[in-house]
Protein backbone atom coordinates (compact mmCIF):
# COMPACT_ATOMS: atom_id res chain seq x y z
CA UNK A 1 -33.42 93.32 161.96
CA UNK A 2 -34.59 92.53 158.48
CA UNK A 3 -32.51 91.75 155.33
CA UNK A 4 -33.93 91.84 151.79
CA UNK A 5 -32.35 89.52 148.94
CA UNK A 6 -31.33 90.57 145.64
CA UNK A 7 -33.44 88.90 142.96
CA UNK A 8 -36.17 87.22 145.60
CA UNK A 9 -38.71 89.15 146.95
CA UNK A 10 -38.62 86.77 150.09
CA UNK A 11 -37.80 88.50 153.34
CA UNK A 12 -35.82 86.72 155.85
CA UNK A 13 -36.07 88.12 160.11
CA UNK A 14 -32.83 87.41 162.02
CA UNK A 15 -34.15 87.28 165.33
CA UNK A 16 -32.00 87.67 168.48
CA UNK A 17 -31.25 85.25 170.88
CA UNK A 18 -33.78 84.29 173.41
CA UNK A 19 -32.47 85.46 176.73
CA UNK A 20 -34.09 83.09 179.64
CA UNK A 21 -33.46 84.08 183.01
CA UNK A 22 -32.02 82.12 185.71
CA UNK A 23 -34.04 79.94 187.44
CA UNK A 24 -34.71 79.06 191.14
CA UNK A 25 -33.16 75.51 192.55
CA UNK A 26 -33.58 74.13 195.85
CA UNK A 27 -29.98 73.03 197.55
CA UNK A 28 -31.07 69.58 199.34
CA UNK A 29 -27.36 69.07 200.84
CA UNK A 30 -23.84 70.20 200.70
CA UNK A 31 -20.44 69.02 201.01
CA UNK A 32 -18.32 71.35 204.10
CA UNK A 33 -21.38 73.16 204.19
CA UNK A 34 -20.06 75.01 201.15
CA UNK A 35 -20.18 72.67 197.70
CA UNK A 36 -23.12 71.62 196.20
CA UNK A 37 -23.96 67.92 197.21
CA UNK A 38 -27.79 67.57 196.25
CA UNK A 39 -30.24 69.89 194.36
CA UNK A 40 -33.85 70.23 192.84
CA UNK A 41 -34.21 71.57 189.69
CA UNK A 42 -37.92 71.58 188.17
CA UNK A 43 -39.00 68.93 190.01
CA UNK A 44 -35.72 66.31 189.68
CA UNK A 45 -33.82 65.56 192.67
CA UNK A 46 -29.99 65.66 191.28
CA UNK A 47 -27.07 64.30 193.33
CA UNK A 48 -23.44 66.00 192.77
CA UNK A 49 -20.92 63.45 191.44
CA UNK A 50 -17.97 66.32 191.32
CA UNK A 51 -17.52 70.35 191.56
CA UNK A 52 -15.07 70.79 188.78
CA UNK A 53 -14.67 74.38 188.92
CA UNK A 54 -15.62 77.23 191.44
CA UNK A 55 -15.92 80.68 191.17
CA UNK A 56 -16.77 84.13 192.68
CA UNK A 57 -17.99 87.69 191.16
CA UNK A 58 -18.57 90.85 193.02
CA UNK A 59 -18.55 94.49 191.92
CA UNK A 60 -16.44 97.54 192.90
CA UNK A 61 -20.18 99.07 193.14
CA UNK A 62 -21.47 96.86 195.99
CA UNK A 63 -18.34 98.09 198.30
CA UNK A 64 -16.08 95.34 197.06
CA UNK A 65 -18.32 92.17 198.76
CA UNK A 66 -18.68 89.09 196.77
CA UNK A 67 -22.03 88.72 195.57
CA UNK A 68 -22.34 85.29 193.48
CA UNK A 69 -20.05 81.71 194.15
CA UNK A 70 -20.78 79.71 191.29
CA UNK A 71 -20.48 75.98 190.70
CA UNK A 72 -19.81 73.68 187.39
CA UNK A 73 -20.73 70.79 188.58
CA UNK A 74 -20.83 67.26 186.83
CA UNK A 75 -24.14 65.12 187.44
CA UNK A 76 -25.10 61.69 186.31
CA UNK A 77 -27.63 63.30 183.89
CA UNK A 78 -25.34 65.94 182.75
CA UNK A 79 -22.90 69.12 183.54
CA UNK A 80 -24.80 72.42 185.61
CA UNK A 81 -23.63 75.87 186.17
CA UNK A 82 -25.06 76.73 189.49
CA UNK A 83 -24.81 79.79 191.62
CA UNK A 84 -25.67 81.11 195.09
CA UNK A 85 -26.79 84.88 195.47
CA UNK A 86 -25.09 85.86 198.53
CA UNK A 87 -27.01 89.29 198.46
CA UNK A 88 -30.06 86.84 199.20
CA UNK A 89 -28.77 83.79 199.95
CA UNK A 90 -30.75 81.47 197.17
CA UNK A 91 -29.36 79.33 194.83
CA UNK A 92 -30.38 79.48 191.07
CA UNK A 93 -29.49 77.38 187.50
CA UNK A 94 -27.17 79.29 185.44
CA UNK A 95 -27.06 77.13 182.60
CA UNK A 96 -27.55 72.91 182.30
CA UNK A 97 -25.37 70.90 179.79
CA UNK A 98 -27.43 67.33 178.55
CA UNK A 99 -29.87 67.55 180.94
């Protein structure tokens, strides 16, 4: 998208958002064998001080089964959105807060 200004000949780009996709994290340990406990994220060893919120999606398209359980959990380093793929049972970053 490009937008031209009245009286200045300078032209200003609006770029989109850079998308990034999810990345890969390796679950160390975890708490009733279901909460996050322990995870590696690009090379950092991170240990779970508190899950403070869980969720699941799933699609009407895959038959009704649950395909993602995602985490918010809180970290001495900072706040993580992290998910497991239940399709393929690997656990990615969805988004880190501070880190």
């Amino acid at each position: 998208m490009s937008l031209m200004l009245f009286g200045n000949r300078k032209l200003i780009r609006k770029s989109a958002p850079v998308r990034r996709g999810h990345e890969a994290i390796e679950m160390r340990a975890r708490r009733f064998g279901y909460f996050p406990r322990m995870f590696v994220w690009r090379g950092h060893e991170y240990s779970v001080e508190a899950v403070e919120r869980c969720w699941t999606t799933g699609t009407r398209g895959n038959g009704g089964r649950m395909q993602r359980h995602y985490f918010h959990v809180r970290c001495l380093e900072g706040k993580f959105d992290l998910y497991q793929d239940l399709t393929h049972n690997t656990w990615h970053m969805a988004r880190a807060e501070n880190a």
